[in-house]
PDB file of N, CA and C in Angstrom:
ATOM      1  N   UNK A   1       0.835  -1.167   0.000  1.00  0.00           N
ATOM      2  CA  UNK A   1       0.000   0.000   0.000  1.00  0.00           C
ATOM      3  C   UNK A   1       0.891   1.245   0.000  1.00  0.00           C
ATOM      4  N   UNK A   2       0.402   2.041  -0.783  1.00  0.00           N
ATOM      5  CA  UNK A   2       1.580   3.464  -1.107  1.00  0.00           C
ATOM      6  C   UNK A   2       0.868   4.455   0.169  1.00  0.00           C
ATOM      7  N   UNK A   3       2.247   5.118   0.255  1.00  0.00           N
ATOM      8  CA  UNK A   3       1.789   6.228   1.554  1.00  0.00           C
ATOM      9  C   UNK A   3       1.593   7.701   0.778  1.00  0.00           C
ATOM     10  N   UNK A   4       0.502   8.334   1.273  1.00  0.00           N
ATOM     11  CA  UNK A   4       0.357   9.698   0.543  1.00  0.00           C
ATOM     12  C   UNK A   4       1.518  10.541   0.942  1.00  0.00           C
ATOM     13  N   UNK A   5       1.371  11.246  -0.150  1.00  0.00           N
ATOM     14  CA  UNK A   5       2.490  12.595   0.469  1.00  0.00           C
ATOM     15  C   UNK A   5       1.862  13.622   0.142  1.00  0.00           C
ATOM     16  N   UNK A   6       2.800  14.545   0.589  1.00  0.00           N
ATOM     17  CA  UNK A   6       1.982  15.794   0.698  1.00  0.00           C
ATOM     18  C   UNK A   6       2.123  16.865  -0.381  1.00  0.00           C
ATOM     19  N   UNK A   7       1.436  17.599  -1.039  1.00  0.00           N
ATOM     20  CA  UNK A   7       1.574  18.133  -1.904  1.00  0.00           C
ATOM     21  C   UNK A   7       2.178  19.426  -2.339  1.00  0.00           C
ATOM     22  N   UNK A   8       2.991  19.665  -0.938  1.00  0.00           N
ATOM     23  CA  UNK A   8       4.588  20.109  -0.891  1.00  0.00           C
ATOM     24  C   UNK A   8       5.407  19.265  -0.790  1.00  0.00           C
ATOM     25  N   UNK A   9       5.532  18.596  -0.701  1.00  0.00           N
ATOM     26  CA  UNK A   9       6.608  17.497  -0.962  1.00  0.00           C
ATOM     27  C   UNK A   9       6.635  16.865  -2.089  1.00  0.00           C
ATOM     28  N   UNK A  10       5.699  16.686  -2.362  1.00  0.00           N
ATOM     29  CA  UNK A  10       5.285  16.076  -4.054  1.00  0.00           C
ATOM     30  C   UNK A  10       6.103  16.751  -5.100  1.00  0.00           C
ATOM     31  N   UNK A  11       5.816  18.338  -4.642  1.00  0.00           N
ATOM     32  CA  UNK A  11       6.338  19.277  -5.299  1.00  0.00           C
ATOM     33  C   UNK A  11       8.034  19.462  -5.355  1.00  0.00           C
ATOM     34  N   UNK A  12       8.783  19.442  -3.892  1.00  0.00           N
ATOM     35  CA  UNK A  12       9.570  19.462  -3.802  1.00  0.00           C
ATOM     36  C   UNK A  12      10.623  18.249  -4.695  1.00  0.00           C
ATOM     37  N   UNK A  13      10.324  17.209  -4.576  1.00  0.00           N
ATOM     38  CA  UNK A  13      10.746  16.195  -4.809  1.00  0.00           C
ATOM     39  C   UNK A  13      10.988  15.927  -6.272  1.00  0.00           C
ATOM     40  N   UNK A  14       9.681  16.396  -7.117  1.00  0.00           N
ATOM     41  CA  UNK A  14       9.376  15.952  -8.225  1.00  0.00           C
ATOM     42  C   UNK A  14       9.238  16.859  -9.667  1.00  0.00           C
ATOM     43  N   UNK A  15       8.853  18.405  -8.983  1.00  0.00           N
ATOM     44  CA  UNK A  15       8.747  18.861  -9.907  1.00  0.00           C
ATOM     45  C   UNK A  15      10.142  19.698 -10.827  1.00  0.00           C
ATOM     46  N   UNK A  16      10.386  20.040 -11.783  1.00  0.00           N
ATOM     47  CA  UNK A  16      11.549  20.406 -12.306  1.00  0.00           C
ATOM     48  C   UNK A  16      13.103  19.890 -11.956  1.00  0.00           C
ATOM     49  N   UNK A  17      12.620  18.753 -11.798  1.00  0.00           N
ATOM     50  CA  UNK A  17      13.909  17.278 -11.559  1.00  0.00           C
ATOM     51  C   UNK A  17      14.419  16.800 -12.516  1.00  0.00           C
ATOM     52  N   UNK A  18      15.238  16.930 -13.366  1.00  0.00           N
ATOM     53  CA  UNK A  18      15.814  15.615 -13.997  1.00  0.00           C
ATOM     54  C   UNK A  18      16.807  14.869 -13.467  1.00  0.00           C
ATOM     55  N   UNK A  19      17.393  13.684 -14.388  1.00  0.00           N
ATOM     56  CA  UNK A  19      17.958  12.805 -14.188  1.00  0.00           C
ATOM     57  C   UNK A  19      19.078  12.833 -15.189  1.00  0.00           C
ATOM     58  N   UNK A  20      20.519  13.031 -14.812  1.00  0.00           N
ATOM     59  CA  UNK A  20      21.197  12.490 -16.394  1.00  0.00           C
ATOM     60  C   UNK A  20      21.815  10.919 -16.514  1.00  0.00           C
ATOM     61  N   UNK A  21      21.334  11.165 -17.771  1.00  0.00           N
ATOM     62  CA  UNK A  21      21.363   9.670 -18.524  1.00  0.00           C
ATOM     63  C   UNK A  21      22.585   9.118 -18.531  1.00  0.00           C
ATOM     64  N   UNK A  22      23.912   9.640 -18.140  1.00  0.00           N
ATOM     65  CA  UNK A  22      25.407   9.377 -18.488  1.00  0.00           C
ATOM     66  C   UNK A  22      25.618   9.077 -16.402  1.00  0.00           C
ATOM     67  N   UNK A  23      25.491   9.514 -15.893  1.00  0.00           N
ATOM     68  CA  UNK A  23      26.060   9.567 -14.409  1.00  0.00           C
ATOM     69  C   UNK A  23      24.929   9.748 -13.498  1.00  0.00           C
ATOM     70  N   UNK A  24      23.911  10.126 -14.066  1.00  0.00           N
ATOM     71  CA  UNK A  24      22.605   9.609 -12.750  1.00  0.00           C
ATOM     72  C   UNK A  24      23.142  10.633 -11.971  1.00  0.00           C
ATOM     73  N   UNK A  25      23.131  11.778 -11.920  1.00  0.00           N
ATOM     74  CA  UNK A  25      23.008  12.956 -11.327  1.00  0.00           C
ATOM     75  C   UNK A  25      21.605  13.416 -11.114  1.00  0.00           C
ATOM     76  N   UNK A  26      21.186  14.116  -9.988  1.00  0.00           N
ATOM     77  CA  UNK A  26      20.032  14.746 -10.463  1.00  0.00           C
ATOM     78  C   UNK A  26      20.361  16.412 -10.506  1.00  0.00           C
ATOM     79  N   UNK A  27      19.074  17.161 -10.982  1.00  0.00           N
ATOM     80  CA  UNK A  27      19.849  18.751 -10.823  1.00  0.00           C
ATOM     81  C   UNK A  27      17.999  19.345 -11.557  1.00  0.00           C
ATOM     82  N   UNK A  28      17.719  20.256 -10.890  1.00  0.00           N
ATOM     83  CA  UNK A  28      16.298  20.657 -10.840  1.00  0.00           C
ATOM     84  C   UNK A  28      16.716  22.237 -12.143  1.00  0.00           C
ATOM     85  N   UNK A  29      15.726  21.788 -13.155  1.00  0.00           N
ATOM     86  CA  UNK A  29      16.046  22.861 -14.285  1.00  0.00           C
ATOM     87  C   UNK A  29      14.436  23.184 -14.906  1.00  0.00           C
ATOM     88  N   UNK A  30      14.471  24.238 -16.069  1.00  0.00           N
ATOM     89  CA  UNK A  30      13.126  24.227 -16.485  1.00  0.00           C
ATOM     90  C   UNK A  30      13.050  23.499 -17.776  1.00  0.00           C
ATOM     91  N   UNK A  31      11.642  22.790 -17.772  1.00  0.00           N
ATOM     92  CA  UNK A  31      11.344  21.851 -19.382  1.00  0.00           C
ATOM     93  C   UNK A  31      11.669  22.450 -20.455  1.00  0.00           C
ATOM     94  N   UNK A  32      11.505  23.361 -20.795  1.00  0.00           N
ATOM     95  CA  UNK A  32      11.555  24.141 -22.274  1.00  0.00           C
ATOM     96  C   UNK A  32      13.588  24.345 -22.212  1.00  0.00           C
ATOM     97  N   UNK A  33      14.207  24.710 -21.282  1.00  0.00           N
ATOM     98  CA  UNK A  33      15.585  24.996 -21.503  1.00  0.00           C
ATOM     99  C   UNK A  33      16.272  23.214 -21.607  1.00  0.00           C
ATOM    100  N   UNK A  34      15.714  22.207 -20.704  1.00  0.00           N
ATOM    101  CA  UNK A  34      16.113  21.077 -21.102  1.00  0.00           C
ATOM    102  C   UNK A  34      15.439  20.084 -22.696  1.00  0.00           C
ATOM    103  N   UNK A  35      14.385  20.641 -23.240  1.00  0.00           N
ATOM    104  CA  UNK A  35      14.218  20.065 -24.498  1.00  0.00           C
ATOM    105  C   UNK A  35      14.647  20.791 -25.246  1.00  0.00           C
ATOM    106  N   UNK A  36      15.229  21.999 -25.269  1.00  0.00           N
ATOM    107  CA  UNK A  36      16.168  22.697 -26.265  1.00  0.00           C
ATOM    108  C   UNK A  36      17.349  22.549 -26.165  1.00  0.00           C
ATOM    109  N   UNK A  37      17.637  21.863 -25.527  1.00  0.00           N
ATOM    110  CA  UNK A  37      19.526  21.386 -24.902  1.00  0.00           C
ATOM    111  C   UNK A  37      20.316  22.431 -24.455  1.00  0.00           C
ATOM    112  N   UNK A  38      19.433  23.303 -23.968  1.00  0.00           N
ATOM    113  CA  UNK A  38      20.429  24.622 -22.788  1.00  0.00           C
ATOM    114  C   UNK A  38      20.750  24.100 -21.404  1.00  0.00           C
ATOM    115  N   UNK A  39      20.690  22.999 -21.137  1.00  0.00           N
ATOM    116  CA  UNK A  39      20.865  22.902 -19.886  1.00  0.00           C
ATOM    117  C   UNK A  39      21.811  21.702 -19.970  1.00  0.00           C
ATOM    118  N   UNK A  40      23.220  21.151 -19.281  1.00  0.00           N
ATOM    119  CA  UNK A  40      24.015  20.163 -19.094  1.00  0.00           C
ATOM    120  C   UNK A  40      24.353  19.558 -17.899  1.00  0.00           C
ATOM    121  N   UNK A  41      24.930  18.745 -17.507  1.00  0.00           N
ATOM    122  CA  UNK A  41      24.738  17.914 -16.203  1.00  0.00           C
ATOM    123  C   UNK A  41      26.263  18.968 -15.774  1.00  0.00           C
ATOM    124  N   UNK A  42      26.136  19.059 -14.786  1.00  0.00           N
ATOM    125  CA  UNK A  42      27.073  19.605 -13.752  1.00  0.00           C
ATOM    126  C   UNK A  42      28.523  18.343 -13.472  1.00  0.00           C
ATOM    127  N   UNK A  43      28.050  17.528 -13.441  1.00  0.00           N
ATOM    128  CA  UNK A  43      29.483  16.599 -13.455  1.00  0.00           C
ATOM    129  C   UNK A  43      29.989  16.671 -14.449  1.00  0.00           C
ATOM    130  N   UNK A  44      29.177  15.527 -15.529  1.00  0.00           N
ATOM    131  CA  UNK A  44      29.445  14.981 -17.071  1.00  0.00           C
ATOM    132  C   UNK A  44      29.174  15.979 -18.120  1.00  0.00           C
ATOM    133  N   UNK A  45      28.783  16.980 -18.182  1.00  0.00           N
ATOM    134  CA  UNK A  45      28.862  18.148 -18.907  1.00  0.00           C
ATOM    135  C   UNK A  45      28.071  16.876 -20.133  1.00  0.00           C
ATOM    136  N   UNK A  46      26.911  16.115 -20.109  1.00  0.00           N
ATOM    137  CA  UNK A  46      26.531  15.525 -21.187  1.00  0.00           C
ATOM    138  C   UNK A  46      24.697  16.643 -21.205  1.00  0.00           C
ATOM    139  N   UNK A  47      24.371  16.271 -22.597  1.00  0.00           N
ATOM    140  CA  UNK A  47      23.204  16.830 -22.627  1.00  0.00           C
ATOM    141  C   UNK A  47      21.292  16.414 -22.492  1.00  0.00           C
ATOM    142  N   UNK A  48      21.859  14.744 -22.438  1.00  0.00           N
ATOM    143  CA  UNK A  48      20.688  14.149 -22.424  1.00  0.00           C
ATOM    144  C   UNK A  48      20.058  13.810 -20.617  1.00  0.00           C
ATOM    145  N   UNK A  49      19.455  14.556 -20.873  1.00  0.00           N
ATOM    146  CA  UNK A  49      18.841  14.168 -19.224  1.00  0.00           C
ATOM    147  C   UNK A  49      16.743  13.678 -19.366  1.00  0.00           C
ATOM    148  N   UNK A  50      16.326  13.188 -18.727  1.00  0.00           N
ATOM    149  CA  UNK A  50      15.099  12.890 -18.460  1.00  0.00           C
ATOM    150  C   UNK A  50      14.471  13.125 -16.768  1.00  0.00           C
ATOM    151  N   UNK A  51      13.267  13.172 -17.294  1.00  0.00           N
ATOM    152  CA  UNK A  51      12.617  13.325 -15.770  1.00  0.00           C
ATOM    153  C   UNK A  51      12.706  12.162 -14.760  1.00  0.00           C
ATOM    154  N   UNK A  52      12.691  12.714 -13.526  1.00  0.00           N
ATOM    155  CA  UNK A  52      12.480  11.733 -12.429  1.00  0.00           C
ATOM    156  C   UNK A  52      11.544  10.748 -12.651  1.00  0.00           C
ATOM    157  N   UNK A  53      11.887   9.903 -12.084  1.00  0.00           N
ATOM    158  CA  UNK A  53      10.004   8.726 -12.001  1.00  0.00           C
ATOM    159  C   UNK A  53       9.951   8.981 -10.795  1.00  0.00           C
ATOM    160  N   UNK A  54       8.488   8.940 -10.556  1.00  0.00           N
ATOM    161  CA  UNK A  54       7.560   9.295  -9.637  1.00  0.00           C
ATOM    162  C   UNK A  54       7.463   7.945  -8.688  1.00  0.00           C
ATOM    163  N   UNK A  55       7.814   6.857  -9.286  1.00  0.00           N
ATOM    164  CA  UNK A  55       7.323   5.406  -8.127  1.00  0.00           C
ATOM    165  C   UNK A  55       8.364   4.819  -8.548  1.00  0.00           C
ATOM    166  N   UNK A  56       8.984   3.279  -8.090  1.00  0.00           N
ATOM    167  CA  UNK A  56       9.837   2.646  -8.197  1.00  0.00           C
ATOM    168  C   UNK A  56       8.953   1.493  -9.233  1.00  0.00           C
ATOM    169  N   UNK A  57       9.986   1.291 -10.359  1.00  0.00           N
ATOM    170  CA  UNK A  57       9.856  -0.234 -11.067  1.00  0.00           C
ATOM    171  C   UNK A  57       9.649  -1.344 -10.966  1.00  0.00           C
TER     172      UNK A  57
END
């Protein structure tokens, strides 16, 4: 059974999160600057990043 959270935390956690695809960094940016490729991972200086998932696999 999943536990609610709260919808500051929801927020905190989840919203403007990605993930990069090369080193699994995370780093909180806006959608439109990451689907135009203005935004790069802070370690790996790579450009492909995706959003957080919300639940485990």
């Amino acid at each position: 059974m999943a536990k609610q959270r709260f919808p500051e935390a929801e927020k905190r956690l989840f919203h403007r999160v990605f993930i990069c695809m090369n080193c699994g960094s995370r780093m909180k940016a806006d959608l439109a600057k990451v689907r135009s490729g203005k935004v790069k991972c802070r370690n790996c200086k790579a450009k492909k990043l995706r959003p957080i998932r919300k639940e485990h696999k």
